[in-house]
PDB file of N, CA and C in Angstrom:
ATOM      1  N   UNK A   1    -199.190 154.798 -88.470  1.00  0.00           N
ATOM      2  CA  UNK A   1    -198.146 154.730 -89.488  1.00  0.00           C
ATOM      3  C   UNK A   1    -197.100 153.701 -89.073  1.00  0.00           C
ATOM      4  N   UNK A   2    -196.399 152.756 -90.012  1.00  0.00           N
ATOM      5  CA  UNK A   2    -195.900 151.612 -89.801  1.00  0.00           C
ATOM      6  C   UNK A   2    -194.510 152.109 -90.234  1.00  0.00           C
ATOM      7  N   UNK A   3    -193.511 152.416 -89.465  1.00  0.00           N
ATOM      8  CA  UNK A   3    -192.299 152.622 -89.782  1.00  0.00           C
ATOM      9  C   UNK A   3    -191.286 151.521 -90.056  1.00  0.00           C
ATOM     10  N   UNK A   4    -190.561 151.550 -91.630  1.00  0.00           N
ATOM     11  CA  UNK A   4    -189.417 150.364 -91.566  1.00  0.00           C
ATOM     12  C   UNK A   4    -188.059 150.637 -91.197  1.00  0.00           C
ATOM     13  N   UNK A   5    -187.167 149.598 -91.372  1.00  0.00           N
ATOM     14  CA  UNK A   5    -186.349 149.981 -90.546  1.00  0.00           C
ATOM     15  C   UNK A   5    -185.320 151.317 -91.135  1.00  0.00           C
ATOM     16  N   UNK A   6    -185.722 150.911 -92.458  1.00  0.00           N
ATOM     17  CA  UNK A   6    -184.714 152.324 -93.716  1.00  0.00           C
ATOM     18  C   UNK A   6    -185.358 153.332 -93.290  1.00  0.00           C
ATOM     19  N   UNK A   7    -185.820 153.702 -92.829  1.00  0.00           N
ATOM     20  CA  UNK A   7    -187.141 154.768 -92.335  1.00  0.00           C
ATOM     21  C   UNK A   7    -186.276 155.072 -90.406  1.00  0.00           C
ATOM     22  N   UNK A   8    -186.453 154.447 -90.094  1.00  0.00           N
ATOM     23  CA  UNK A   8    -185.649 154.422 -88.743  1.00  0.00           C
ATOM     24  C   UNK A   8    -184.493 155.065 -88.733  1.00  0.00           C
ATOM     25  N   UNK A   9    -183.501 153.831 -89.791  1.00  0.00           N
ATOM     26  CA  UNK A   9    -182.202 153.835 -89.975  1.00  0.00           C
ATOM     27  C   UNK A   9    -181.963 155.736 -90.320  1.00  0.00           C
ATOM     28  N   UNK A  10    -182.548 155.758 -90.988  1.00  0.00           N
ATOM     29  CA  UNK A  10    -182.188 157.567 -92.052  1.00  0.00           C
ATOM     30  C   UNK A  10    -182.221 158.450 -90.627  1.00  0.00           C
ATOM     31  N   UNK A  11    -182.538 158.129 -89.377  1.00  0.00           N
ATOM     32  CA  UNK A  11    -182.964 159.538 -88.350  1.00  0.00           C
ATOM     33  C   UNK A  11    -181.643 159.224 -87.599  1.00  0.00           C
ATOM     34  N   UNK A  12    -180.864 158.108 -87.994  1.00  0.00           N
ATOM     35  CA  UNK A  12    -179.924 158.149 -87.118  1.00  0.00           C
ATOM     36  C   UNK A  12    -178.127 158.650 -87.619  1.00  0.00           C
ATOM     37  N   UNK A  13    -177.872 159.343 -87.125  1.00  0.00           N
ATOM     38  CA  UNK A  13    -176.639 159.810 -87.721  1.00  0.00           C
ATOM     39  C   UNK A  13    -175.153 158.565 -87.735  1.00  0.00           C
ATOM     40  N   UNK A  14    -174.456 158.920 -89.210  1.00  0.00           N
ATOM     41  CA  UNK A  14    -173.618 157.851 -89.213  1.00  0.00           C
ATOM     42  C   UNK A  14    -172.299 158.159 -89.032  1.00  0.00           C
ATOM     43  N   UNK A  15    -172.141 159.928 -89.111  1.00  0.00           N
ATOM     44  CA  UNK A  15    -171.187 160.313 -89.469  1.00  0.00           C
ATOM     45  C   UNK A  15    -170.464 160.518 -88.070  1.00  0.00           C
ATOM     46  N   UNK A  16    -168.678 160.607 -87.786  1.00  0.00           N
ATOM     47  CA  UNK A  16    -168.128 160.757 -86.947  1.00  0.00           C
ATOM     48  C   UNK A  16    -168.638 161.544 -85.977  1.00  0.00           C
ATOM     49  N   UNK A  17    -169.012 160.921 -84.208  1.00  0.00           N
ATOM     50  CA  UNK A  17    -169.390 161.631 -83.173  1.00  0.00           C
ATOM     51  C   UNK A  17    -168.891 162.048 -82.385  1.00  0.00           C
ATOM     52  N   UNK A  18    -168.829 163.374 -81.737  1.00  0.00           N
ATOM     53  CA  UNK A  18    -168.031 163.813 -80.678  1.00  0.00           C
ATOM     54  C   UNK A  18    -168.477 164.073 -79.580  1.00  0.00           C
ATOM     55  N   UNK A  19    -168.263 164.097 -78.592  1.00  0.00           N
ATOM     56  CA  UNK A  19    -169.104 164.361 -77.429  1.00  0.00           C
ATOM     57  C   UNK A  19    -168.480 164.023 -76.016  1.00  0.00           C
ATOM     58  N   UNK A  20    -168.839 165.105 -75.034  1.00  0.00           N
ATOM     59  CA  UNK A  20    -168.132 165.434 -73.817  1.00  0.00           C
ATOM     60  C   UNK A  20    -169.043 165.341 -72.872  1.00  0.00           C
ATOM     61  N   UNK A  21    -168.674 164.997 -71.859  1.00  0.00           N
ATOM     62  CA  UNK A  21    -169.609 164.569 -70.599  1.00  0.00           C
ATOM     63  C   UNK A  21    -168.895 164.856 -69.494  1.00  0.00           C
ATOM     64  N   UNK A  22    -169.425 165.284 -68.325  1.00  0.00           N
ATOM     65  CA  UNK A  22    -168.762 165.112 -66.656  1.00  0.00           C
ATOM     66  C   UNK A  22    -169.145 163.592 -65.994  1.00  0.00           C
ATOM     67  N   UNK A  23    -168.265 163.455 -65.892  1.00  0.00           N
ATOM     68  CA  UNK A  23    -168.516 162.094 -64.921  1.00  0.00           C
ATOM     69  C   UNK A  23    -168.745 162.185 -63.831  1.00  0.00           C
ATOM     70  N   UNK A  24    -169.255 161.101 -62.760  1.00  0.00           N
ATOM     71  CA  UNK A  24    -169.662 161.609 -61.221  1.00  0.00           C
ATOM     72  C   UNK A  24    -168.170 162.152 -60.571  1.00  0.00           C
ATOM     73  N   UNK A  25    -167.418 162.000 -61.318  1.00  0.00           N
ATOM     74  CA  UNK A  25    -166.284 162.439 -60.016  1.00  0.00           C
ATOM     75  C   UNK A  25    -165.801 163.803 -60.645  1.00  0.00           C
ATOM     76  N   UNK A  26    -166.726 164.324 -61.510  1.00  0.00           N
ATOM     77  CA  UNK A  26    -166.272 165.704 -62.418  1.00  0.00           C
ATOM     78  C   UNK A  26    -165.397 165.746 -63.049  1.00  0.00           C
ATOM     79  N   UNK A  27    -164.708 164.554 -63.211  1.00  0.00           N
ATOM     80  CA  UNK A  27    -164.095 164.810 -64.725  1.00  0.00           C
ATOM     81  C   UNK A  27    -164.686 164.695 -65.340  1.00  0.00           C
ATOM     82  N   UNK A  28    -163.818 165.282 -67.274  1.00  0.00           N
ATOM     83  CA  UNK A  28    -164.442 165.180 -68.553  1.00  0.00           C
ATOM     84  C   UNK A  28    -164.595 164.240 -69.005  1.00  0.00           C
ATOM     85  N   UNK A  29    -165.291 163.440 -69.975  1.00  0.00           N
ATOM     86  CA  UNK A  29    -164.807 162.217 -70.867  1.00  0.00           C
ATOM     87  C   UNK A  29    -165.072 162.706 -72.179  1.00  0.00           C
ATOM     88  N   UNK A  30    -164.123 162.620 -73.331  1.00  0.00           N
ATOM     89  CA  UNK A  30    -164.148 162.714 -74.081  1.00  0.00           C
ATOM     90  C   UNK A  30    -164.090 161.602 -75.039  1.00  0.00           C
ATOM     91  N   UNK A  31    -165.418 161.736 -76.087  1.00  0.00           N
ATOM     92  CA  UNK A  31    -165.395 160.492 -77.098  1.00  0.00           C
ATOM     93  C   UNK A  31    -165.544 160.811 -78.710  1.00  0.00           C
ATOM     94  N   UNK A  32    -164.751 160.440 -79.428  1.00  0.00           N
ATOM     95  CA  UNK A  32    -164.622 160.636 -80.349  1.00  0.00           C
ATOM     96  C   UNK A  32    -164.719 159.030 -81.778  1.00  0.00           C
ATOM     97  N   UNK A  33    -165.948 159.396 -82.608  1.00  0.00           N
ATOM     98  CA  UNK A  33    -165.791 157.722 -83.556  1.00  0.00           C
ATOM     99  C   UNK A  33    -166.904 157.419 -83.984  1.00  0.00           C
ATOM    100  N   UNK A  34    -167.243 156.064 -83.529  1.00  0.00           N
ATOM    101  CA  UNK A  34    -168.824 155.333 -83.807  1.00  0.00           C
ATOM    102  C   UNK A  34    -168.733 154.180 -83.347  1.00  0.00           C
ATOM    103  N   UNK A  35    -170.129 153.572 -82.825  1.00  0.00           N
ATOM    104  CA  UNK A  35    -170.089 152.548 -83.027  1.00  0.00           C
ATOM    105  C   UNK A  35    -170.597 151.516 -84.055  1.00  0.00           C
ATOM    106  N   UNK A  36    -170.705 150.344 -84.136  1.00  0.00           N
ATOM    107  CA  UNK A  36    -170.593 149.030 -84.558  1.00  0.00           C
ATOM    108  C   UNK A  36    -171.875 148.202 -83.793  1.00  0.00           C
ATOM    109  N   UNK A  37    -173.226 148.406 -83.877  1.00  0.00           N
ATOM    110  CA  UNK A  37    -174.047 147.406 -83.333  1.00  0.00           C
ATOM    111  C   UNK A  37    -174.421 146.264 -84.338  1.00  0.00           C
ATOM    112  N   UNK A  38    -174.144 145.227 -83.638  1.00  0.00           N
ATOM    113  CA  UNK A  38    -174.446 143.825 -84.590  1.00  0.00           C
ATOM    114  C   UNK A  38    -174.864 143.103 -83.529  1.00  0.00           C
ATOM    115  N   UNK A  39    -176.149 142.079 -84.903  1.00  0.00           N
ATOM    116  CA  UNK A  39    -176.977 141.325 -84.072  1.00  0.00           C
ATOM    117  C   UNK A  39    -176.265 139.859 -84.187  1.00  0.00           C
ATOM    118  N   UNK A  40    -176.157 139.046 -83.071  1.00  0.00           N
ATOM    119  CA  UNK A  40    -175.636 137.556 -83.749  1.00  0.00           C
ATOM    120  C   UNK A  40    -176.351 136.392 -83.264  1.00  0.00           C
ATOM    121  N   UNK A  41    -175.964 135.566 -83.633  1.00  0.00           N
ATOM    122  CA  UNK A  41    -177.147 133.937 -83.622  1.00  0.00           C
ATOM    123  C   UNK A  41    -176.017 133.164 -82.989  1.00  0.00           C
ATOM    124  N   UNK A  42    -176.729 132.419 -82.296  1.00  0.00           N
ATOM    125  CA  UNK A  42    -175.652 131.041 -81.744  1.00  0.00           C
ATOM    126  C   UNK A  42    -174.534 131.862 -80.846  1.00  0.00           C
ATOM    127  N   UNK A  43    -174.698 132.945 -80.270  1.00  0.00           N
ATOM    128  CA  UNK A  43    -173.358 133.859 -79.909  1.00  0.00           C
ATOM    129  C   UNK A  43    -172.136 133.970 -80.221  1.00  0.00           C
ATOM    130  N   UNK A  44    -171.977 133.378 -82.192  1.00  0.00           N
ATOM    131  CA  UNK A  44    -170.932 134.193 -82.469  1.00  0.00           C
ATOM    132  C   UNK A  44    -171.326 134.675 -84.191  1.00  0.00           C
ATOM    133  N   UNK A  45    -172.313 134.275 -84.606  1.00  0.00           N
ATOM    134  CA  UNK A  45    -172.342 134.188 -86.027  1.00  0.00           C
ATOM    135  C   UNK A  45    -173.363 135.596 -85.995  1.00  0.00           C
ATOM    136  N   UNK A  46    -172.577 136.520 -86.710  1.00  0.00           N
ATOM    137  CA  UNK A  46    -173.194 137.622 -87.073  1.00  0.00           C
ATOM    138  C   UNK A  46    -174.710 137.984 -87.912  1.00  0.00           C
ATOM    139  N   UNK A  47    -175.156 138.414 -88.054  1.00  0.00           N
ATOM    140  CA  UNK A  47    -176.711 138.332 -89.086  1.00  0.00           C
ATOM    141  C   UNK A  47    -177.242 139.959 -89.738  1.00  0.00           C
ATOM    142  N   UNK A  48    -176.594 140.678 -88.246  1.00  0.00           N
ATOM    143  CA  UNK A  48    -177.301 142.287 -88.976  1.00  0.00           C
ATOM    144  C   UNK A  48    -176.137 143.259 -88.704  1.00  0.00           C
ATOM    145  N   UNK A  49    -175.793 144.173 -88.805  1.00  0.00           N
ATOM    146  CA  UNK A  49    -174.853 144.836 -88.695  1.00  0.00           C
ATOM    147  C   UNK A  49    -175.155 146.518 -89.167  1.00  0.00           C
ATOM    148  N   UNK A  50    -175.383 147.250 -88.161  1.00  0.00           N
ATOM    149  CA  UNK A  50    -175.287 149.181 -88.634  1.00  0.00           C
ATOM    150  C   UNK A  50    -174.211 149.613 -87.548  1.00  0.00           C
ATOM    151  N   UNK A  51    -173.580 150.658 -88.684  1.00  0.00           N
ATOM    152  CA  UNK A  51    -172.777 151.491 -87.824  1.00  0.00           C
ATOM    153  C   UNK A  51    -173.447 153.164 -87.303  1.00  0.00           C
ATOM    154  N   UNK A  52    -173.285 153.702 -86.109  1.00  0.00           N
ATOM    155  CA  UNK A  52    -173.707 155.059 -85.966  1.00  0.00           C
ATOM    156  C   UNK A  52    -172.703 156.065 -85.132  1.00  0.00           C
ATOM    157  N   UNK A  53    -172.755 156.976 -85.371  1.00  0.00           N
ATOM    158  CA  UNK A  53    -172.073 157.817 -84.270  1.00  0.00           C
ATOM    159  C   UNK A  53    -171.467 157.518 -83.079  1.00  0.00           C
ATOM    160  N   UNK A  54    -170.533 157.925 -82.718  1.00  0.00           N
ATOM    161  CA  UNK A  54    -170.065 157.656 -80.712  1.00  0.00           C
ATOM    162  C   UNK A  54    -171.479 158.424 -80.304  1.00  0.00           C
ATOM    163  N   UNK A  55    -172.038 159.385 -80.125  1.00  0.00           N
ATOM    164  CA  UNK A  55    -173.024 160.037 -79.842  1.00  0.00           C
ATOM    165  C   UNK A  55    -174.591 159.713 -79.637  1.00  0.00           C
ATOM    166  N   UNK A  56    -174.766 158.902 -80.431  1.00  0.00           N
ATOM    167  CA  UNK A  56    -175.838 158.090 -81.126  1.00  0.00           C
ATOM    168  C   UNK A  56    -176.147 157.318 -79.701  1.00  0.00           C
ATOM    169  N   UNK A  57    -177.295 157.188 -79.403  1.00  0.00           N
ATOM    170  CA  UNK A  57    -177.937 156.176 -77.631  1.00  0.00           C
ATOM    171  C   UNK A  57    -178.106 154.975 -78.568  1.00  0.00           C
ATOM    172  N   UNK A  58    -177.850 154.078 -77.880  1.00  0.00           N
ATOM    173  CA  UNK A  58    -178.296 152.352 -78.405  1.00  0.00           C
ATOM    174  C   UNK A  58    -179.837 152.326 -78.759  1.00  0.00           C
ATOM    175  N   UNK A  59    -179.982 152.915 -77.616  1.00  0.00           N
ATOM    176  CA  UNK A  59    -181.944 152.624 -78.190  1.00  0.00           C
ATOM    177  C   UNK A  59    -182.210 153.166 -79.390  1.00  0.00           C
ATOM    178  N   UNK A  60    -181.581 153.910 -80.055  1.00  0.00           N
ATOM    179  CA  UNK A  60    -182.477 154.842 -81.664  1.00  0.00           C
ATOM    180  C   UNK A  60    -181.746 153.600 -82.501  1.00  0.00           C
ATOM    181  N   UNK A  61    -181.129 152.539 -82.323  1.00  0.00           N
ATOM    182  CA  UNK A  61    -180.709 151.799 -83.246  1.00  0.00           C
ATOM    183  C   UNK A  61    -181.167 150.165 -83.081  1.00  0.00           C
ATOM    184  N   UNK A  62    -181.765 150.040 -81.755  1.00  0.00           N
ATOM    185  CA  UNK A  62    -182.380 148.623 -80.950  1.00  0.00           C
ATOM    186  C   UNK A  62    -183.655 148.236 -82.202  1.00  0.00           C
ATOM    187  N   UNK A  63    -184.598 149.125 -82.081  1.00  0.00           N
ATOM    188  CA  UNK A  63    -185.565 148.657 -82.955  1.00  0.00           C
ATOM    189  C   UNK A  63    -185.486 148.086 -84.281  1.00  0.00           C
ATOM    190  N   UNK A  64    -184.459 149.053 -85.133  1.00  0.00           N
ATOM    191  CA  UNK A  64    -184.094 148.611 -86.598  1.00  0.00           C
ATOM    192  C   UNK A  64    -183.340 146.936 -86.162  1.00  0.00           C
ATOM    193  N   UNK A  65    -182.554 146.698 -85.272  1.00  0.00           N
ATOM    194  CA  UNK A  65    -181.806 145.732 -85.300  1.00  0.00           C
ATOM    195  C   UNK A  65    -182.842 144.771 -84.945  1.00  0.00           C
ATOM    196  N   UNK A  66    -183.705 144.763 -84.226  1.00  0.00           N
ATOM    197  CA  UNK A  66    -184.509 143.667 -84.004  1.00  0.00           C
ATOM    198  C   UNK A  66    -185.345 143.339 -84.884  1.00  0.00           C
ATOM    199  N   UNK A  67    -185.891 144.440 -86.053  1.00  0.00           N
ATOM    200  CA  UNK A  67    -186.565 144.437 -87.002  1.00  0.00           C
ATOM    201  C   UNK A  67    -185.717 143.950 -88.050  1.00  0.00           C
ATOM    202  N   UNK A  68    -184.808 143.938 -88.546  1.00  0.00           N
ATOM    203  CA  UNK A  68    -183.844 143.690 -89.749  1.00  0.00           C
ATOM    204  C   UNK A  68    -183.763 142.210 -89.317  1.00  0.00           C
ATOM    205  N   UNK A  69    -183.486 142.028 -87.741  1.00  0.00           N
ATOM    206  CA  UNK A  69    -182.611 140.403 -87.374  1.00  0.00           C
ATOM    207  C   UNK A  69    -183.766 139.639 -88.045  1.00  0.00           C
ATOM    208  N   UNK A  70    -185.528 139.748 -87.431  1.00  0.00           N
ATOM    209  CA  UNK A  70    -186.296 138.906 -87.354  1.00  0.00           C
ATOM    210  C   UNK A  70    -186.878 138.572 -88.492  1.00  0.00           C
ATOM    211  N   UNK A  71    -186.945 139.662 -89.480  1.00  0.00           N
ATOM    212  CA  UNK A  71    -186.959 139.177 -91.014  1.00  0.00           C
ATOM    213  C   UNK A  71    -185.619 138.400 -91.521  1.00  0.00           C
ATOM    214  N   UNK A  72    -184.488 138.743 -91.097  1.00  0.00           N
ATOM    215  CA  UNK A  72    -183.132 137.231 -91.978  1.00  0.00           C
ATOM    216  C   UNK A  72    -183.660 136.129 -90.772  1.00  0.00           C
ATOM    217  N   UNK A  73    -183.979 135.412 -89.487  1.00  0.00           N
ATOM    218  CA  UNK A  73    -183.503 134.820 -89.158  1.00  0.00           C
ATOM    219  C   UNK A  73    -185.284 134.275 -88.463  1.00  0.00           C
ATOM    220  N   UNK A  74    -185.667 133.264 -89.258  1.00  0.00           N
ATOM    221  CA  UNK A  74    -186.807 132.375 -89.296  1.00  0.00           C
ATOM    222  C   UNK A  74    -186.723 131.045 -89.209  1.00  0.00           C
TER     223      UNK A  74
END
């Protein structure tokens, strides 16, 4: 089965993320928001752009972005 990226995109949450962690020195970190992954050309000119959760790992959003970039940018 050949997954696109709207297909990808839908498993990933967009809505405000919260999330708490211990750090090695045992404190908390607390994060609260989303991010902003964008793909760009020439290192400054933008081309793809999704937003997801603070929560959200880069990798559940890497594939769509490389898939979205390489269809605009031929």
């Amino acid at each position: 089965m050949q997954w696109s990226h709207n297909d990808m995109l839908s498993l990933v949450s967009t809505s405000c993320g919260v999330g708490i962690k211990q750090n090695s020195k045992g404190n908390r970190e607390v994060w609260i928001g989303g991010k902003l992954h964008i793909s760009v050309v020439d290192g400054d000119i933008p081309v793809v752009a999704f937003y997801s959760g603070a929560n959200v790992h880069d990798s559940s959003v890497a594939l769509p972005l490389i898939n979205e970039t390489s269809k605009r940018v031929m």
